[in-house]
C-alpha atoms as a PDB file:
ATOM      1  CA  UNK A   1      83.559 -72.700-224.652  1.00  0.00           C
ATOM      2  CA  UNK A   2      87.027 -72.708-223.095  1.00  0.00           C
ATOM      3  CA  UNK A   3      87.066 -71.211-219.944  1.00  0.00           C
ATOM      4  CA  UNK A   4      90.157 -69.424-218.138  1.00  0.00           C
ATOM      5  CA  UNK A   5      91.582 -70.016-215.142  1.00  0.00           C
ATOM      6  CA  UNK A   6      93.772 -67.546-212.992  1.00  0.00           C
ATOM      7  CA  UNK A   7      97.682 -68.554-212.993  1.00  0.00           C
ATOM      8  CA  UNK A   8     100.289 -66.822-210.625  1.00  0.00           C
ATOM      9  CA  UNK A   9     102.678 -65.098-212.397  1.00  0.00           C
ATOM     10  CA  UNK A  10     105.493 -67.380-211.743  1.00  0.00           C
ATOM     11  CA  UNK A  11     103.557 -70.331-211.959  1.00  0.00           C
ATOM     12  CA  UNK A  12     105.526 -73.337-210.187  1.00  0.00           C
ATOM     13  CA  UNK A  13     109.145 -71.414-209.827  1.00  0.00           C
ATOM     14  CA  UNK A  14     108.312 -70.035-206.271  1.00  0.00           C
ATOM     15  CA  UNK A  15     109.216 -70.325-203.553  1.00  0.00           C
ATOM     16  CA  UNK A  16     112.605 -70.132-203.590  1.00  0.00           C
ATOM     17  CA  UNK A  17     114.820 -71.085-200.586  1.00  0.00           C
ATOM     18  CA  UNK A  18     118.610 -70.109-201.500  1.00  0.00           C
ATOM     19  CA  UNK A  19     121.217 -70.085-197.991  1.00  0.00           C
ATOM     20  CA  UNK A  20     119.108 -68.194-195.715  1.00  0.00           C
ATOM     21  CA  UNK A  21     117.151 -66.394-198.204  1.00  0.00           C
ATOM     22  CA  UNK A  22     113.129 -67.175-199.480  1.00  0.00           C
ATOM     23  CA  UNK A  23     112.068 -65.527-202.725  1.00  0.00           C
ATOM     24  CA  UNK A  24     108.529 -65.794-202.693  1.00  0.00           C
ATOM     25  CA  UNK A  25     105.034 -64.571-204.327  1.00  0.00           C
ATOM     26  CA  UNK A  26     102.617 -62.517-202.468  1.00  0.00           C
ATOM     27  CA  UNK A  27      99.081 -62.089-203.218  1.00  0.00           C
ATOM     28  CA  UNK A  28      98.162 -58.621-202.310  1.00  0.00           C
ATOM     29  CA  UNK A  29      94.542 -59.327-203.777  1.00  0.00           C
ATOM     30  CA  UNK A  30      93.227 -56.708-206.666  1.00  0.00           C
ATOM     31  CA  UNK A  31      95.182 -54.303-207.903  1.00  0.00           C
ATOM     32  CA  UNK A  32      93.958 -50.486-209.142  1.00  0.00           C
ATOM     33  CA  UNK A  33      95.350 -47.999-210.554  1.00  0.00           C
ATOM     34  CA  UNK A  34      93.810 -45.114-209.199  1.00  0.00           C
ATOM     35  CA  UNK A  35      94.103 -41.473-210.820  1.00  0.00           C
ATOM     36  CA  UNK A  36      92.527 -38.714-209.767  1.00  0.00           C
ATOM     37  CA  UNK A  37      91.128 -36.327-212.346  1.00  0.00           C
ATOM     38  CA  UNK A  38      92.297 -32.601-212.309  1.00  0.00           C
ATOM     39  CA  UNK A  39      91.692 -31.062-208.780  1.00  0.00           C
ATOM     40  CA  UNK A  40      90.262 -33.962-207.551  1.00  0.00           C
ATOM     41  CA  UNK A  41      93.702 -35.175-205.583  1.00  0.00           C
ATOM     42  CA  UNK A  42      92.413 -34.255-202.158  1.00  0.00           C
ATOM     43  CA  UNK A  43      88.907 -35.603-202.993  1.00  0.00           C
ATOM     44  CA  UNK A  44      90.102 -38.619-204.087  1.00  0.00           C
ATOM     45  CA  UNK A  45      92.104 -39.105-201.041  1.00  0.00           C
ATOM     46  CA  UNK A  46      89.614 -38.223-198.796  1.00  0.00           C
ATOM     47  CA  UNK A  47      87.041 -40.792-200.710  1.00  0.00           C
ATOM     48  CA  UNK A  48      90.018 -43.248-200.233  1.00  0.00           C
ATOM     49  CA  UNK A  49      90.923 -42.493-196.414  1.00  0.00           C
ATOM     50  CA  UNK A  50      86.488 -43.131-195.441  1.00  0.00           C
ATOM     51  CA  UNK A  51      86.076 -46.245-197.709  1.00  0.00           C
ATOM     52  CA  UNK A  52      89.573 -47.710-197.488  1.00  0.00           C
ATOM     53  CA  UNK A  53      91.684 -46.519-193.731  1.00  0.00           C
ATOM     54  CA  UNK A  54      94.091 -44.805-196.651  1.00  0.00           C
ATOM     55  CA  UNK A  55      94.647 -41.886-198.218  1.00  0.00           C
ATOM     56  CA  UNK A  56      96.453 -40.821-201.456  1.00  0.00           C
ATOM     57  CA  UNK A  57      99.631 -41.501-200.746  1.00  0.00           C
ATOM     58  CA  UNK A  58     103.091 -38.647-201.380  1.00  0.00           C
ATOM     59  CA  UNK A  59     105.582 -39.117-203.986  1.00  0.00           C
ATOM     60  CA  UNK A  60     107.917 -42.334-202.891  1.00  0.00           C
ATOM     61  CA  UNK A  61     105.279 -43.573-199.959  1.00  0.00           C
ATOM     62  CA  UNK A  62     103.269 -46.520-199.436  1.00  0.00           C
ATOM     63  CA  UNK A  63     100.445 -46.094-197.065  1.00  0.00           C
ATOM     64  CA  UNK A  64      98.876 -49.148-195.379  1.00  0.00           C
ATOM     65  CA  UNK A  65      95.212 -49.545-193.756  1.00  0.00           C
ATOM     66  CA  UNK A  66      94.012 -52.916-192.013  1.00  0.00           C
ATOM     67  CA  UNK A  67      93.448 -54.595-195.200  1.00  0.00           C
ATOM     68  CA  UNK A  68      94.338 -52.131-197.568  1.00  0.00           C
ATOM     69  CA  UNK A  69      97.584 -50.883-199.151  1.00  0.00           C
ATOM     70  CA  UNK A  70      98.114 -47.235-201.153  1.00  0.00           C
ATOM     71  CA  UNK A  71     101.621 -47.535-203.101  1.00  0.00           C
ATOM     72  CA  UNK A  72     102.702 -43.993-205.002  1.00  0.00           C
ATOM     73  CA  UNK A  73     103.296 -45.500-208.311  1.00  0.00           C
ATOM     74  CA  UNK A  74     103.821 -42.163-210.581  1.00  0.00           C
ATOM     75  CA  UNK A  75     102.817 -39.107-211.207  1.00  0.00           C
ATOM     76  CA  UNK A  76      99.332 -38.470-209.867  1.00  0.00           C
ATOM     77  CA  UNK A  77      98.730 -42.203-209.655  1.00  0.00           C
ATOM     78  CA  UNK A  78      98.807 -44.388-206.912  1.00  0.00           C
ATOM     79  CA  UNK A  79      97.974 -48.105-206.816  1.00  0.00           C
ATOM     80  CA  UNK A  80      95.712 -50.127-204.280  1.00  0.00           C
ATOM     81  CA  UNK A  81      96.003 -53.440-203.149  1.00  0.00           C
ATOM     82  CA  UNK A  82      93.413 -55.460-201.536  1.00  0.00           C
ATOM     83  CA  UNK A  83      89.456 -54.272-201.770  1.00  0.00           C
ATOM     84  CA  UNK A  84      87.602 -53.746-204.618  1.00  0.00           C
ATOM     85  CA  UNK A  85      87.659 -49.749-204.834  1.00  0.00           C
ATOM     86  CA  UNK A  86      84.960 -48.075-203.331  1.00  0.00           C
ATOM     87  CA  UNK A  87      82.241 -46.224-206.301  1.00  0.00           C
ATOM     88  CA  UNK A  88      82.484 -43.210-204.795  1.00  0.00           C
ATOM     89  CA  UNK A  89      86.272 -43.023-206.480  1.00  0.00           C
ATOM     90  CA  UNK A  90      84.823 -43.975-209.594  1.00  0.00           C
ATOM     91  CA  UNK A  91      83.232 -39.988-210.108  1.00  0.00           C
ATOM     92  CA  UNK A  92      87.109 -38.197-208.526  1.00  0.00           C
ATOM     93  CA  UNK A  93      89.520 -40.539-210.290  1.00  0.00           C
ATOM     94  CA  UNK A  94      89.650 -42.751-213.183  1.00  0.00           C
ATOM     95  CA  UNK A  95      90.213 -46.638-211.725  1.00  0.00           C
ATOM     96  CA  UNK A  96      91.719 -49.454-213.876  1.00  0.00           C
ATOM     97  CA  UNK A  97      92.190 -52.835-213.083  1.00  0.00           C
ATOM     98  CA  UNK A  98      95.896 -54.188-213.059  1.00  0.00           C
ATOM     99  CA  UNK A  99      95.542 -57.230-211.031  1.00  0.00           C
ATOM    100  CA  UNK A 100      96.763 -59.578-213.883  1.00  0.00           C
ATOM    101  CA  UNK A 101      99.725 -56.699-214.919  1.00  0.00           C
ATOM    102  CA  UNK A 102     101.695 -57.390-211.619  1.00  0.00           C
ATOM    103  CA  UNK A 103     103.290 -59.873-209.786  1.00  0.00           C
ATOM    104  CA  UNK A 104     104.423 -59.125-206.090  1.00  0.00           C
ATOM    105  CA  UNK A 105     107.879 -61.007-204.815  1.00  0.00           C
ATOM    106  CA  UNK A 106     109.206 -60.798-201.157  1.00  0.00           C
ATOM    107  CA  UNK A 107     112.757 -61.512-200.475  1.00  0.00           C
ATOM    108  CA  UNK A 108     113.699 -61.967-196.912  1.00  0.00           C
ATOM    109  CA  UNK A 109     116.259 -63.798-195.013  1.00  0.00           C
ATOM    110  CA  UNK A 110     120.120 -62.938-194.128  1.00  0.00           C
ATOM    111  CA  UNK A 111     121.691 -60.955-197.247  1.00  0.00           C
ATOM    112  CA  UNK A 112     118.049 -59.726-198.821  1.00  0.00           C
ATOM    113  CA  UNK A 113     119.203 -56.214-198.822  1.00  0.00           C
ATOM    114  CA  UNK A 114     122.584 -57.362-200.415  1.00  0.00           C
ATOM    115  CA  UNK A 115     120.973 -59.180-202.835  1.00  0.00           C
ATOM    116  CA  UNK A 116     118.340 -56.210-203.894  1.00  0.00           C
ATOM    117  CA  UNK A 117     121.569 -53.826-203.851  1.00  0.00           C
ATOM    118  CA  UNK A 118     123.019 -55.664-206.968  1.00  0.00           C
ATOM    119  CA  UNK A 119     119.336 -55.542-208.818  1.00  0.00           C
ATOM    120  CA  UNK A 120     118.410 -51.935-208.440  1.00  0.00           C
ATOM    121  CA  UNK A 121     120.300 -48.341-208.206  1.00  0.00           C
ATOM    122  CA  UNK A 122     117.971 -47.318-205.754  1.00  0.00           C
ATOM    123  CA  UNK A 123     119.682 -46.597-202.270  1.00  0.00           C
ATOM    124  CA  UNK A 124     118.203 -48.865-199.913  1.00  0.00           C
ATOM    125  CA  UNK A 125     119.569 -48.117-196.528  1.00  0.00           C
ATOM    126  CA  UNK A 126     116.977 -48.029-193.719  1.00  0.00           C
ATOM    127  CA  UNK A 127     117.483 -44.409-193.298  1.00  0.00           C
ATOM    128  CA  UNK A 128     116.604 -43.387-196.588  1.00  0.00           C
ATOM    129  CA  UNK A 129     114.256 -46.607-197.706  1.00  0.00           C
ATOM    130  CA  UNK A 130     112.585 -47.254-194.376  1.00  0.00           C
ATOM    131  CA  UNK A 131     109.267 -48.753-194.187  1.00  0.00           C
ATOM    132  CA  UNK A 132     106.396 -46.771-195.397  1.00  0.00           C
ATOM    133  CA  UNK A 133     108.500 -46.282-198.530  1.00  0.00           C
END
């Protein structure tokens, strides 16, 4: 029987060292999709906040425990990076896996924010993309 191994992503590509600037992979660990069922938003973030330091984050915010992080990523839906999710989710919000659907990059260095400017219409000044979001 063949068996499969896990691959990143971008296999051998990164890292990336351009001028001042690294392009690289993160591994934030699993990734769920969590969505809570019909009423059960406040539940399901209280269930998060006791298992995981998190709760469910607001539209456009990323919420970060010790070794835990809560992205918004849509209506209703927020993903988590790190743990396995706790069961008690499992009954207030229906969980699927995405760790294999993602790949995580982190650009830093002189210029990153000029760089990400020319990829993506979002507006990312500190003061209206700051941290947490």
């Amino acid at each position: 029987m063949i068996e499969l191994a896990p691959v990143s992503p971008c296999g051998d590509l990164l890292p990336l060292q351009v001028g001042e600037m690294t392009l690289a992979e993160l591994d934030l660990g699993r990734l769920t999709l969590v969505a809570p069922y019909a009423g059960q938003v406040e539940a399901a973030s209280e269930a998060l906040q006791s298992a995981h330091g998190v709760g469910f984050p607001d539209p456009g915010a990323a919420l970060r425990g010790q070794d835990t992080l809560c992205l918004w990523c849509g209506r209703v839906q927020a993903l988590l990076a790190g743990p396995e999710p706790d069961a008690a989710l499992a009954s207030l919000a229906a969980l699927t896996d995405q760790s294999d659907a993602w790949a995580v990059l982190r650009l830093e260095g002189a210029g990153a924010g000029d760089v990400l400017a020319r990829l993506t219409p979002l507006d990312l000044r500190e003061s209206v993309f700051g941290t947490g979001r």
